[in-house]
C-alpha atoms as a PDB file:
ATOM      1  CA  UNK A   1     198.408 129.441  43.856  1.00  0.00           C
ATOM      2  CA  UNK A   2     199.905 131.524  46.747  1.00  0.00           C
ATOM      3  CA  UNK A   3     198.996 135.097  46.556  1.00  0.00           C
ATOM      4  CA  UNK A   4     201.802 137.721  46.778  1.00  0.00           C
ATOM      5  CA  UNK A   5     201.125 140.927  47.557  1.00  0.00           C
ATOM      6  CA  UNK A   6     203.654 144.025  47.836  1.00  0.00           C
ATOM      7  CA  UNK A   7     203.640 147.558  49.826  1.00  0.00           C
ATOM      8  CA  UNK A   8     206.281 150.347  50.424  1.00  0.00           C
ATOM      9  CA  UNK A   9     208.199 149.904  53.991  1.00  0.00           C
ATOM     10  CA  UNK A  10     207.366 152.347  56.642  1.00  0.00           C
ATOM     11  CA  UNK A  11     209.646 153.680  59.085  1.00  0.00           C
ATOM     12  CA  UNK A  12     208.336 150.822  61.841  1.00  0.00           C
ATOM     13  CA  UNK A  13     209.753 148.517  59.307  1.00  0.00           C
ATOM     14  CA  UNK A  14     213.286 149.156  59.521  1.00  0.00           C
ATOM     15  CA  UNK A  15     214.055 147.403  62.832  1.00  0.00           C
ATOM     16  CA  UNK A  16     212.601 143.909  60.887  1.00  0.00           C
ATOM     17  CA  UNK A  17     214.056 144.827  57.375  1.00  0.00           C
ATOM     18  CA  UNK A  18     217.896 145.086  58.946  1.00  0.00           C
ATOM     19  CA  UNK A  19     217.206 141.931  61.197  1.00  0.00           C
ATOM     20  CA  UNK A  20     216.812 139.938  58.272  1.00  0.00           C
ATOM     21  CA  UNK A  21     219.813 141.866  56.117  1.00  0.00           C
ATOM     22  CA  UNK A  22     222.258 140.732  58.932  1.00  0.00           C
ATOM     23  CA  UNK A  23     220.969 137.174  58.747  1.00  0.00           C
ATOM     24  CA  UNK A  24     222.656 137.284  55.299  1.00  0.00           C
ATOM     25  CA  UNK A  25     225.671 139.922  55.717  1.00  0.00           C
ATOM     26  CA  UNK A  26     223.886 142.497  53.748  1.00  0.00           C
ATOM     27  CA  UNK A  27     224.132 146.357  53.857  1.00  0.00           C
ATOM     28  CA  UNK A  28     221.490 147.810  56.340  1.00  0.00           C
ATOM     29  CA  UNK A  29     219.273 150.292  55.034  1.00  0.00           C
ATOM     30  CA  UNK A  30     217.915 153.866  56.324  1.00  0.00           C
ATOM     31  CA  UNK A  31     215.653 156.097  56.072  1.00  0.00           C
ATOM     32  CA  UNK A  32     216.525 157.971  52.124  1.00  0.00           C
ATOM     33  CA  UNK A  33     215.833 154.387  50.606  1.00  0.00           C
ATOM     34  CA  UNK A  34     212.517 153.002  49.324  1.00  0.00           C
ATOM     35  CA  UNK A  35     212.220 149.266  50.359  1.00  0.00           C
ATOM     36  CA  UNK A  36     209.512 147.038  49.318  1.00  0.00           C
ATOM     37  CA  UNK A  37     208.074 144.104  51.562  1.00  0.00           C
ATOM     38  CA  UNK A  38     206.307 141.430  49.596  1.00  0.00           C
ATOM     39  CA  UNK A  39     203.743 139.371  51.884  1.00  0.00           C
ATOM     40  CA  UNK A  40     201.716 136.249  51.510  1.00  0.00           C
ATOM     41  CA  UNK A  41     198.931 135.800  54.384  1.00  0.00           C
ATOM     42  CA  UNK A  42     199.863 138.892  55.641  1.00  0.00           C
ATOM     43  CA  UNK A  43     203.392 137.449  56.558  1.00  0.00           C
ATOM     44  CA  UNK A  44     206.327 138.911  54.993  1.00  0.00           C
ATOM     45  CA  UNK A  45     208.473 136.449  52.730  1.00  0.00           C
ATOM     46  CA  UNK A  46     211.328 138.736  51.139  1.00  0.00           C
ATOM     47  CA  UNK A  47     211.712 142.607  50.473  1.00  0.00           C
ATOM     48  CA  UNK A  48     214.002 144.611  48.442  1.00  0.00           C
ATOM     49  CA  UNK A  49     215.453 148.106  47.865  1.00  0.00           C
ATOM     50  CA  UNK A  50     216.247 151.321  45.630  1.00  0.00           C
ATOM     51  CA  UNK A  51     219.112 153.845  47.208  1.00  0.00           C
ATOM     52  CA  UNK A  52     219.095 156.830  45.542  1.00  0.00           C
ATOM     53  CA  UNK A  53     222.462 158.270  44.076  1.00  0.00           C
ATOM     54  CA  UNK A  54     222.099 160.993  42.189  1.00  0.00           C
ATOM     55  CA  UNK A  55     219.047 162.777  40.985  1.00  0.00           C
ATOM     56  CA  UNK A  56     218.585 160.484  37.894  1.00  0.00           C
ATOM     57  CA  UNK A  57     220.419 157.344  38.959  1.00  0.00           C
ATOM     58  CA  UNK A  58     220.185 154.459  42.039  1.00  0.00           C
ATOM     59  CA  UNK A  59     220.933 151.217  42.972  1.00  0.00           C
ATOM     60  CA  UNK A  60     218.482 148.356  43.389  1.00  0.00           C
ATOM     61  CA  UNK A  61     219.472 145.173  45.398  1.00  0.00           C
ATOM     62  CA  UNK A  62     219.105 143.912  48.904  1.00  0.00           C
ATOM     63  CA  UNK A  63     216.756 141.702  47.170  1.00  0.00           C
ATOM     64  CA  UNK A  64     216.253 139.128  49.736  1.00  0.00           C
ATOM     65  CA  UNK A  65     213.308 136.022  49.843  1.00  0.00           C
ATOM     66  CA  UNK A  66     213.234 134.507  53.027  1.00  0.00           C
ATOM     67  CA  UNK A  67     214.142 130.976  53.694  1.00  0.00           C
ATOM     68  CA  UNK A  68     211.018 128.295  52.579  1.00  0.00           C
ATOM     69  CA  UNK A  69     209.423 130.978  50.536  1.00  0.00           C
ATOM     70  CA  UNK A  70     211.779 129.860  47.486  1.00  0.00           C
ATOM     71  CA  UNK A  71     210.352 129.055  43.755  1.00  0.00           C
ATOM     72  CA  UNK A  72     207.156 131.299  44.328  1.00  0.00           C
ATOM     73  CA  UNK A  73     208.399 134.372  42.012  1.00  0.00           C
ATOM     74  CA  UNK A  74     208.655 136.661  45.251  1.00  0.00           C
ATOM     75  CA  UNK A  75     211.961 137.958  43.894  1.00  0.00           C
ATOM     76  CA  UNK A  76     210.673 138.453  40.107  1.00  0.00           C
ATOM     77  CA  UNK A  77     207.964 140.586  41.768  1.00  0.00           C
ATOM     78  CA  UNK A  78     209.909 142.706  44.003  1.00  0.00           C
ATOM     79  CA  UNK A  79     212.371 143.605  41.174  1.00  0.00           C
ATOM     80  CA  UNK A  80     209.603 144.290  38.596  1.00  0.00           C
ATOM     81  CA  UNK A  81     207.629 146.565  41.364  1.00  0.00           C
ATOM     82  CA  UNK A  82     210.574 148.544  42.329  1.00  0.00           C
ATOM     83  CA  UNK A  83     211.921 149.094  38.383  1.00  0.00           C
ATOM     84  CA  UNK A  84     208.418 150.626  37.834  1.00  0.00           C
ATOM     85  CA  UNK A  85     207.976 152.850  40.912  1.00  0.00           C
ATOM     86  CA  UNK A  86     211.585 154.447  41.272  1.00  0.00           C
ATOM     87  CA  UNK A  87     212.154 157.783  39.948  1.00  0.00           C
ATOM     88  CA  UNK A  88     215.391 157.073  38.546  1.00  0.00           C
ATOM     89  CA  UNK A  89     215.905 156.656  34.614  1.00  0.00           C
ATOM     90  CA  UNK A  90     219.274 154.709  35.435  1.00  0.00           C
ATOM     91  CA  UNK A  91     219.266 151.666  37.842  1.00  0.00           C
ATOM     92  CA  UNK A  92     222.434 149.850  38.695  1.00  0.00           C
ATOM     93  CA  UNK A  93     222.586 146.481  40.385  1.00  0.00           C
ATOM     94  CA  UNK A  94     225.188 144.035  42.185  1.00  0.00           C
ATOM     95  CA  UNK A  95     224.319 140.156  42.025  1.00  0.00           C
ATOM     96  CA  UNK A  96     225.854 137.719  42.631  1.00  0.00           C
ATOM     97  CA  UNK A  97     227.061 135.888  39.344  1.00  0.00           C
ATOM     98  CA  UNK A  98     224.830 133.034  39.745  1.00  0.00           C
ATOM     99  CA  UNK A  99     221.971 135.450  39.206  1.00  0.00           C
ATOM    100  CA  UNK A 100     222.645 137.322  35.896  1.00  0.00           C
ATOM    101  CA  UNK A 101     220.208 135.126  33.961  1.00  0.00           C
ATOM    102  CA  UNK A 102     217.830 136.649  36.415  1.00  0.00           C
ATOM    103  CA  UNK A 103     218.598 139.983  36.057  1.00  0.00           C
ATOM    104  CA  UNK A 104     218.995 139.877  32.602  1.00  0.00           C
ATOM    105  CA  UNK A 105     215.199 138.902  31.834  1.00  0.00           C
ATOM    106  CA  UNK A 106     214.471 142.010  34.372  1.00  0.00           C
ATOM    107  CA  UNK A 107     216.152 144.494  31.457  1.00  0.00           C
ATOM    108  CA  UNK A 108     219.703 144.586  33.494  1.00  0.00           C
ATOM    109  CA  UNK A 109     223.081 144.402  31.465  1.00  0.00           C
ATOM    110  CA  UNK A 110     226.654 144.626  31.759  1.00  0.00           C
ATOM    111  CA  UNK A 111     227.558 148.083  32.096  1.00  0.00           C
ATOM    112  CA  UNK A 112     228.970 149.065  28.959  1.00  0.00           C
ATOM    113  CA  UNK A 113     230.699 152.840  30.080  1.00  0.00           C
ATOM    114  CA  UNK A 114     232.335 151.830  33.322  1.00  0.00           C
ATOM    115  CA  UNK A 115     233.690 155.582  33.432  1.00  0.00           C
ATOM    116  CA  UNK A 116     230.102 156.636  33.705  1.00  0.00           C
ATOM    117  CA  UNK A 117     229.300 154.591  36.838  1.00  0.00           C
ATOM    118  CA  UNK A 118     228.905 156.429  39.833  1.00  0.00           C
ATOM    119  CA  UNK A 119     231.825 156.332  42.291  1.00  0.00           C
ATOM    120  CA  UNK A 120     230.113 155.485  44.916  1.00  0.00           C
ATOM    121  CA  UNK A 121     228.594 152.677  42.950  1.00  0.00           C
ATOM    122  CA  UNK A 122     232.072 151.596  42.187  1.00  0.00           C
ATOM    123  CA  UNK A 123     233.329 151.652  45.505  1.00  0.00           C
ATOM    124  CA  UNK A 124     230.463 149.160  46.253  1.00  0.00           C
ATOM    125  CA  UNK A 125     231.429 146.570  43.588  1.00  0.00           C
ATOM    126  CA  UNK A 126     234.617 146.896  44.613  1.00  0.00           C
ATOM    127  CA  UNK A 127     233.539 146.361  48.547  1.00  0.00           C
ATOM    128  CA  UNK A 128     231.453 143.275  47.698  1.00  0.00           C
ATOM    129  CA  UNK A 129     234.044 141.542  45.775  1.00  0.00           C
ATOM    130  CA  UNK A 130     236.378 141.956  48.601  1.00  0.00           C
ATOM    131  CA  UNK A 131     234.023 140.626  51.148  1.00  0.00           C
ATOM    132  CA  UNK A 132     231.505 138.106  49.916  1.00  0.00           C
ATOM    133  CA  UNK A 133     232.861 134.609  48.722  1.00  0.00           C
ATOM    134  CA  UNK A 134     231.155 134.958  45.587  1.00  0.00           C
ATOM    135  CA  UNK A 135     231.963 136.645  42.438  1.00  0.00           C
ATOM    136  CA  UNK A 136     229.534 139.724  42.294  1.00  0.00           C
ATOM    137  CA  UNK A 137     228.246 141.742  38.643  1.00  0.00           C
ATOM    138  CA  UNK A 138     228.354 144.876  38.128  1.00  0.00           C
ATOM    139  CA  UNK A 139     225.196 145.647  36.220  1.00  0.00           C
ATOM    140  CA  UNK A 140     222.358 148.068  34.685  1.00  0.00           C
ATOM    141  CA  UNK A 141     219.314 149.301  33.377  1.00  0.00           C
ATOM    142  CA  UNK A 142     218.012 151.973  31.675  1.00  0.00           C
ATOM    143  CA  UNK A 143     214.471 153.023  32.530  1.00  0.00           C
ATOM    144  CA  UNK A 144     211.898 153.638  29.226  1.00  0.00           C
ATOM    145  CA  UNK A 145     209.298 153.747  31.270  1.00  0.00           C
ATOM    146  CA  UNK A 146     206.906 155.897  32.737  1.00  0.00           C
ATOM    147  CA  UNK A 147     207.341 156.386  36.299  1.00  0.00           C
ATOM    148  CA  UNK A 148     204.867 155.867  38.694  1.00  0.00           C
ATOM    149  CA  UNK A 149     204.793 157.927  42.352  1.00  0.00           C
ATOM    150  CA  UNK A 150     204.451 155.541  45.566  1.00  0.00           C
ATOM    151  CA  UNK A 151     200.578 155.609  46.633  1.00  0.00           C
ATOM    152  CA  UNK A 152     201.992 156.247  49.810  1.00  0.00           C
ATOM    153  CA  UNK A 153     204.966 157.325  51.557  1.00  0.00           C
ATOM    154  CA  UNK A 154     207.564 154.612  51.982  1.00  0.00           C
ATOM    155  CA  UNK A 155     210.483 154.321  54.293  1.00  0.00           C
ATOM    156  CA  UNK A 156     212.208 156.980  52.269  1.00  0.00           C
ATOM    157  CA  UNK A 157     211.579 160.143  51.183  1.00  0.00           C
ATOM    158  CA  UNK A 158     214.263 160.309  47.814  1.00  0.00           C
ATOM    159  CA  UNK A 159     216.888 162.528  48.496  1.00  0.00           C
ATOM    160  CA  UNK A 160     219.309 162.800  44.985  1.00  0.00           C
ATOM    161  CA  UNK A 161     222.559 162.134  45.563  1.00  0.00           C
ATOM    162  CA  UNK A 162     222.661 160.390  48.750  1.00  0.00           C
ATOM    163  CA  UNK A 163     223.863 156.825  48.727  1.00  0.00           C
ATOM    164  CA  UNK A 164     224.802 155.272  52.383  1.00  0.00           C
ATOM    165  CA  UNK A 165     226.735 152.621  53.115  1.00  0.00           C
ATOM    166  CA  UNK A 166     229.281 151.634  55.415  1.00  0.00           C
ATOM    167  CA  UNK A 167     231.924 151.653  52.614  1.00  0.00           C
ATOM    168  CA  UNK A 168     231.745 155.204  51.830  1.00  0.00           C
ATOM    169  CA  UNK A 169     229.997 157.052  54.889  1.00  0.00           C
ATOM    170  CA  UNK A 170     232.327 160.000  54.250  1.00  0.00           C
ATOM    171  CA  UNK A 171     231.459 159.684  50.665  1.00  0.00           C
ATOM    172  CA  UNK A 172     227.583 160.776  51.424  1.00  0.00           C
ATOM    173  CA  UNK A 173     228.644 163.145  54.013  1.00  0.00           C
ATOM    174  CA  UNK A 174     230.085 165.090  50.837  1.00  0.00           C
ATOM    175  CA  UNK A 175     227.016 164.506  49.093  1.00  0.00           C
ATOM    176  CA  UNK A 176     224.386 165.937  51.848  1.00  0.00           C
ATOM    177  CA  UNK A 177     226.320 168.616  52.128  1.00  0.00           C
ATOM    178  CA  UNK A 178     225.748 169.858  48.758  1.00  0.00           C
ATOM    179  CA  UNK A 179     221.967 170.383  49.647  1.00  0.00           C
ATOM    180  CA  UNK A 180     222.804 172.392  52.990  1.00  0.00           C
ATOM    181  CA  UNK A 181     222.849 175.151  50.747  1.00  0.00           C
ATOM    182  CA  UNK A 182     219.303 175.688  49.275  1.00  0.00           C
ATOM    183  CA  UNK A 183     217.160 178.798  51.171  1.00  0.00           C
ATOM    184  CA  UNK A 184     213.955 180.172  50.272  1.00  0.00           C
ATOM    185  CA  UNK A 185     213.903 182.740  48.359  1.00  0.00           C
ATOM    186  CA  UNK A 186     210.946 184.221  49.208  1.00  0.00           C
ATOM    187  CA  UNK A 187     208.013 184.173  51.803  1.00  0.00           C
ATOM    188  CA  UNK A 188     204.162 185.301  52.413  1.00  0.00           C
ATOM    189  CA  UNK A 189     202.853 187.348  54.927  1.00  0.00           C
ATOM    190  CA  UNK A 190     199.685 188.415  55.718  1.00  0.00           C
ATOM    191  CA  UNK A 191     198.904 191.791  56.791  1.00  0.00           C
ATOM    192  CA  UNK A 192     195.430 193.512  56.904  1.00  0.00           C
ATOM    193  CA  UNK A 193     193.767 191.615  54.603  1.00  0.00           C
ATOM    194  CA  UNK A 194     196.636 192.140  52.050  1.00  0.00           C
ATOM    195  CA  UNK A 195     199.683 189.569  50.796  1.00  0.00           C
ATOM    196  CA  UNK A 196     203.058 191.030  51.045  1.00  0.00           C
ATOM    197  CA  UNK A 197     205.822 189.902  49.069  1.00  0.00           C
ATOM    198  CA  UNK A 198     209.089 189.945  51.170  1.00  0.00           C
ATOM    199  CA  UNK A 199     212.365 188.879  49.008  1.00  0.00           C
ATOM    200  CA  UNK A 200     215.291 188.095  50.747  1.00  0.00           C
ATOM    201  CA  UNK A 201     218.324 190.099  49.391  1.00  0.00           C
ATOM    202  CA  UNK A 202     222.390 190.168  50.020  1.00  0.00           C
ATOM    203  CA  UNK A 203     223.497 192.485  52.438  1.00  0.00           C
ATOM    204  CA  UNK A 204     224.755 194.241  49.302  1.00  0.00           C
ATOM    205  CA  UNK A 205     221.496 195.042  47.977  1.00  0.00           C
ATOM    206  CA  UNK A 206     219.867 194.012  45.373  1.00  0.00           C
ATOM    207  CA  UNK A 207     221.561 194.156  41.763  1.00  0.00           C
ATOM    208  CA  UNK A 208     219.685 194.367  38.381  1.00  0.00           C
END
């Protein structure tokens, strides 16, 4: 039996991982998702994805096995890895009806709240029923397992509450915004052998 192994996408990826997402009229990806390749030989046969949303939710799909590689469980392995590394402790997915057998055995459901689904998740559904000729789920999963960090740094660094896509681009403009805003609130310096602690304060002064 064929061995399949899996690693995180690095940034040289990308070029290849979009390639094959147009061959099939997905979403492309960038740089604030984690994407999975899944190899056999040392040839890639499929990959897949987690977008982060917000800081405790994101969306897995772009679950793609590439043609001849069918009936080997390359899906089924790409799912199961990127359920247990994500950091999120909600996952939603979009597949296509035909699939929801699939998904099902993988822990996903009909969403049973649709009011607390994301909007941009929405907006997605909404996109993909519009556009592919196939019905398309709405579906998801709530993590009860422990988390496991990458070994390694994949194609993207999670960033909470950014979501890309070319349905809603103004959408995560919104959302990167709200992180423009963090500072430091302090800093080191070293001075004659002695740490300093310098706090930056409003022009106001400091208040008690």
């Amino acid at each position: 039996m064929m061995e399949i192994s899996l690693r995180f996408a690095n940034t040289a990826d990308l070029k290849a991982i979009n390639e094959r997402y147009a061959e099939i009229d997905f979403v492309p990806s960038h740089n604030d998702e984690l994407i999975i390749l899944a190899s056999i030989d040392e040839k890639i046969v499929g990959q897949g994805r987690v977008v982060g949303i917000y800081a405790n939710s994101g969306e897995l799909g772009g679950i793609y096995v590439f043609p001849g590689n069918e009936g080997l469980g390359i899906a089924r392995k790409v799912v199961d890895f990127l359920i247990k590394n994500s950091d999120f402790s909600m996952l939603y997915c979009l597949p296509f009806a035909e699939l929801e057998g699939f998904y099902g055995s993988m822990g996903f459901a009909a969403v049973k709240d649709m009011a607390q689904v994301p909007e941009a998740v929405l907006k997605k559904h909404e996109w993909c029923n519009s556009n592919y000729d196939k019905p398309v789920l709405l579906l998801e999963r709530n993590k009860r397992i422990s988390i496991k960090k990458p070994p390694q740094k994949a194609v993207a660094e999670f960033k909470p509450a950014i979501y890309r896509s070319m349905v809603d681009e103004y959408f995560y403009i919104l959302l990167r915004r709200s992180f423009i805003g963090f500072h430091k609130i302090f800093r080191f310096k070293i001075f004659n052998n002695h740490i300093c602690m310098l706090f930056f304060r409003r022009s106001n002064g400091y208040r008690k």
